[in-house]
C-alpha atoms as a PDB file:
ATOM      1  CA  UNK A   1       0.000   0.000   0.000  1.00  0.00           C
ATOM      2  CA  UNK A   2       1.319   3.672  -1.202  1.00  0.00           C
ATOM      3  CA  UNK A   3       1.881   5.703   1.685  1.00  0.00           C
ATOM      4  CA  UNK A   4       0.288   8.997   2.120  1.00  0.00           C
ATOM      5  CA  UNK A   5       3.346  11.403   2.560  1.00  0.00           C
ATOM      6  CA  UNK A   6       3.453  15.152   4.256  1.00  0.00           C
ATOM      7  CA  UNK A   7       5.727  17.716   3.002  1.00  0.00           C
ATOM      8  CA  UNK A   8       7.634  16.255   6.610  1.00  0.00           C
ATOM      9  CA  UNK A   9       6.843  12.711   6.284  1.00  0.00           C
ATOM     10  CA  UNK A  10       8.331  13.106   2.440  1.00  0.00           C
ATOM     11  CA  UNK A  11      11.239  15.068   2.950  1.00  0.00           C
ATOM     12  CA  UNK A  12      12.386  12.327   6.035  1.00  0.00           C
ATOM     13  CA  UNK A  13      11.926   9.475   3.155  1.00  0.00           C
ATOM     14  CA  UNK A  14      14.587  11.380   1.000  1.00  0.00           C
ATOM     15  CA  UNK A  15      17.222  11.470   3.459  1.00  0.00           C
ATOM     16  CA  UNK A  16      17.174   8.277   4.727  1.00  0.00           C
ATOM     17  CA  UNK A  17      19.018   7.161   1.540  1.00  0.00           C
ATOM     18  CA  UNK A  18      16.590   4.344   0.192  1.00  0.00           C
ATOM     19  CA  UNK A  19      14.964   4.384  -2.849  1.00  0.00           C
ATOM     20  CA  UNK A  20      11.821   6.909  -2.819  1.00  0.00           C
ATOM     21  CA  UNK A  21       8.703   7.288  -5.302  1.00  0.00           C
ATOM     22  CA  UNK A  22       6.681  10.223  -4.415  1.00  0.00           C
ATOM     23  CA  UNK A  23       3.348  10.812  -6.542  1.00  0.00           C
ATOM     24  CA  UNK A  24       2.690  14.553  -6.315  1.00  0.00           C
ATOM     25  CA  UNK A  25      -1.364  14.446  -7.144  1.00  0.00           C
ATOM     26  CA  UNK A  26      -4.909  16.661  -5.982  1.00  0.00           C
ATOM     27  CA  UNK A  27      -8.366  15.667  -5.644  1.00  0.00           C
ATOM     28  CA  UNK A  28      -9.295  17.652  -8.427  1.00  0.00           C
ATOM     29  CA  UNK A  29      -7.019  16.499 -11.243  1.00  0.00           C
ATOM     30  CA  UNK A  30      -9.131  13.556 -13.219  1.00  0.00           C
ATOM     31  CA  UNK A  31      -5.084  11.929 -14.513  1.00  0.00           C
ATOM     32  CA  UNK A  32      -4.236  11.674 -11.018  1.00  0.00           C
ATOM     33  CA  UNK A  33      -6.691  10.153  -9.926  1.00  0.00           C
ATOM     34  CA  UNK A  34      -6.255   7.461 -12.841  1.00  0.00           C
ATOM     35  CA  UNK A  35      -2.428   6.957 -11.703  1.00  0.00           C
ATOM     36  CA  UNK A  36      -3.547   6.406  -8.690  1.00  0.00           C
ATOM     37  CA  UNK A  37      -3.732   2.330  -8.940  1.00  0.00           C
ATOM     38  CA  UNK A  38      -1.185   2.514 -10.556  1.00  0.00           C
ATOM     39  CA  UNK A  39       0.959   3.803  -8.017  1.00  0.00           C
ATOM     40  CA  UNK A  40      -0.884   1.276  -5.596  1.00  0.00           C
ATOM     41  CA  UNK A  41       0.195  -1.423  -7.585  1.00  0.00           C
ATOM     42  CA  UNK A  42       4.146  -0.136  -7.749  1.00  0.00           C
ATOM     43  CA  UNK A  43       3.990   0.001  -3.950  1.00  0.00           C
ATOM     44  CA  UNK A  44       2.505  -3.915  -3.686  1.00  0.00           C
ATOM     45  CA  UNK A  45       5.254  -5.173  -6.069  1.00  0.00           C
ATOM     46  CA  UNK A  46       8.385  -3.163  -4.616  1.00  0.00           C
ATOM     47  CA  UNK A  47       7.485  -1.848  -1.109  1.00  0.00           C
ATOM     48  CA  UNK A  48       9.399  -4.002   0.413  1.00  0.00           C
ATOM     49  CA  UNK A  49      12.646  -2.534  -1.454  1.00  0.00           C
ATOM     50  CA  UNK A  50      11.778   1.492  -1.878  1.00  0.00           C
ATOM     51  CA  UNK A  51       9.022   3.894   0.297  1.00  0.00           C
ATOM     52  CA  UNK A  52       6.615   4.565  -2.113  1.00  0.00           C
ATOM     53  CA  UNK A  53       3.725   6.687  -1.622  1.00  0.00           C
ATOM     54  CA  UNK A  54       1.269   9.870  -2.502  1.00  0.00           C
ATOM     55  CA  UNK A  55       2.031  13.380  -1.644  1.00  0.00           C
ATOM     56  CA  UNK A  56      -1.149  15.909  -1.852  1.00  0.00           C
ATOM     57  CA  UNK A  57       0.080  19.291  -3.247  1.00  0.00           C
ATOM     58  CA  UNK A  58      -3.206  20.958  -2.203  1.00  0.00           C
ATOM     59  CA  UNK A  59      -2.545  19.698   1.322  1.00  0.00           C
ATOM     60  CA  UNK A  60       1.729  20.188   1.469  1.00  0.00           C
ATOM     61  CA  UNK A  61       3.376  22.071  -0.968  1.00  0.00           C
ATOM     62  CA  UNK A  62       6.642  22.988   0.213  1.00  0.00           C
ATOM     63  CA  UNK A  63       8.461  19.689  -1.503  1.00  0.00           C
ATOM     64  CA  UNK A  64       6.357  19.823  -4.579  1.00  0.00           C
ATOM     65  CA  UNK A  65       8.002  23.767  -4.857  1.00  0.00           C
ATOM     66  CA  UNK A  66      11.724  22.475  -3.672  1.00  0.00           C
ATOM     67  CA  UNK A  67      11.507  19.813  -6.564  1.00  0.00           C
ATOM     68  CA  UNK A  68       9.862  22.060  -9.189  1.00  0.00           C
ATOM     69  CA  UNK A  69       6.934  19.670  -9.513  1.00  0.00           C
ATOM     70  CA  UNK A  70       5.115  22.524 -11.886  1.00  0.00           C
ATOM     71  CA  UNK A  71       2.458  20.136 -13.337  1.00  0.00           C
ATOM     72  CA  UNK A  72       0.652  16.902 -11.984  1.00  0.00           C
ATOM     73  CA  UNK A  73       0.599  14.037 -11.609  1.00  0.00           C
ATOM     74  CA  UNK A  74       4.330  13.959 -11.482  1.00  0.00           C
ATOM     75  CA  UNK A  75       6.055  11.127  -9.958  1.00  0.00           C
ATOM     76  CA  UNK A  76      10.366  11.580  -8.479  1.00  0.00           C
ATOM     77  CA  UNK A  77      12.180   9.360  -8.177  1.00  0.00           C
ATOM     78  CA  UNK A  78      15.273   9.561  -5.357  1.00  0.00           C
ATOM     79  CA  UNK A  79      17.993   7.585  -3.944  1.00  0.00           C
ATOM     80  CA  UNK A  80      20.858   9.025  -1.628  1.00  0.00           C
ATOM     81  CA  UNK A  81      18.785  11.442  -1.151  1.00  0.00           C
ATOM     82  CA  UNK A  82      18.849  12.842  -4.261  1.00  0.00           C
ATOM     83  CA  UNK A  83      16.089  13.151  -7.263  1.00  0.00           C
ATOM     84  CA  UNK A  84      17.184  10.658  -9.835  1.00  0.00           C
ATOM     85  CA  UNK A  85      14.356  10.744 -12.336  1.00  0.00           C
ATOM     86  CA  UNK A  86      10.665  11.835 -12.815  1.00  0.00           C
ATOM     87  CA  UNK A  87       7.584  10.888 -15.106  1.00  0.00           C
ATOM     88  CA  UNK A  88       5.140  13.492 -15.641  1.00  0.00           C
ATOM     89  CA  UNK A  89       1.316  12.313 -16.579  1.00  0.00           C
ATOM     90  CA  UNK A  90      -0.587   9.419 -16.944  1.00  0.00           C
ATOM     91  CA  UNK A  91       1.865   6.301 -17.330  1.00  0.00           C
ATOM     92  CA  UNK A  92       1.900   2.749 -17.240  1.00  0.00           C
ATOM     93  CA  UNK A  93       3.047   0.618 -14.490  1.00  0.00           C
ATOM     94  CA  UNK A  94       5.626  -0.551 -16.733  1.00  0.00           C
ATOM     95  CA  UNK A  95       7.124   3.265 -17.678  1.00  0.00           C
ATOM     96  CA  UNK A  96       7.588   3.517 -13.997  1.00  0.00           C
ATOM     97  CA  UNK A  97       9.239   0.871 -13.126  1.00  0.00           C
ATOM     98  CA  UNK A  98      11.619   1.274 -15.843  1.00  0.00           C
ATOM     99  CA  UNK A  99      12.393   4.074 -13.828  1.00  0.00           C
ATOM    100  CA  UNK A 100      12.647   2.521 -10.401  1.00  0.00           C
ATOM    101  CA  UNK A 101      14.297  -0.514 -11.534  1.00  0.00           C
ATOM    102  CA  UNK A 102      17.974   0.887 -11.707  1.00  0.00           C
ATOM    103  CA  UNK A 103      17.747   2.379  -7.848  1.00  0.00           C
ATOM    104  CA  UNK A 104      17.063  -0.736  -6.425  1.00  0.00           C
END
């Protein structure tokens, strides 16, 4: 299960080092809302080797603005704690784990 990250909660991911995937999403955007599964199903299949998980830009901001998230959805991608890659819109499972593979 994708967590549900705060600006806090998201930022305390990144520095730990491990691999992170943060979906940066709203309510109110209809491709978001599409990813979502899709993000749920990334989390079931590597949770166990990254933190995975949903960040609400209406709700915490701050790390959408530090990363220059300018349009959603937009999923980063991080290890070390640094951003490593990003997808921006609606994606397959298999675009994003393309991405994630090589941080694992």
């Amino acid at each position: 299960m994708a967590l549900q990250f705060t600006d806090q909660t998201a930022l305390e991911a990144i520095e730990s080092g491990k691999p992170v995937v943060i979906d940066f999403w709203a309510t109110w955007c209809g491709p978001c809302i599409k990813l979502g599964p899709v993000v749920e199903e990334l989390a079931e299949k590597y949770g166990d080797q990254a933190t995975i998980g949903k960040l609400n830009i209406d709700d915490n901001d701050e790390v959408a603005s530090q990363f220059r998230v300018r349009n959603i959805p937009t999923v980063l991608f991080f290890k070390d704690g640094e951003l490593k890659d990003r997808s921006v819109g609606l994606v397959k499972l298999s675009d994003l784990e393309a991405k994630l593979q090589p941080l694992l």
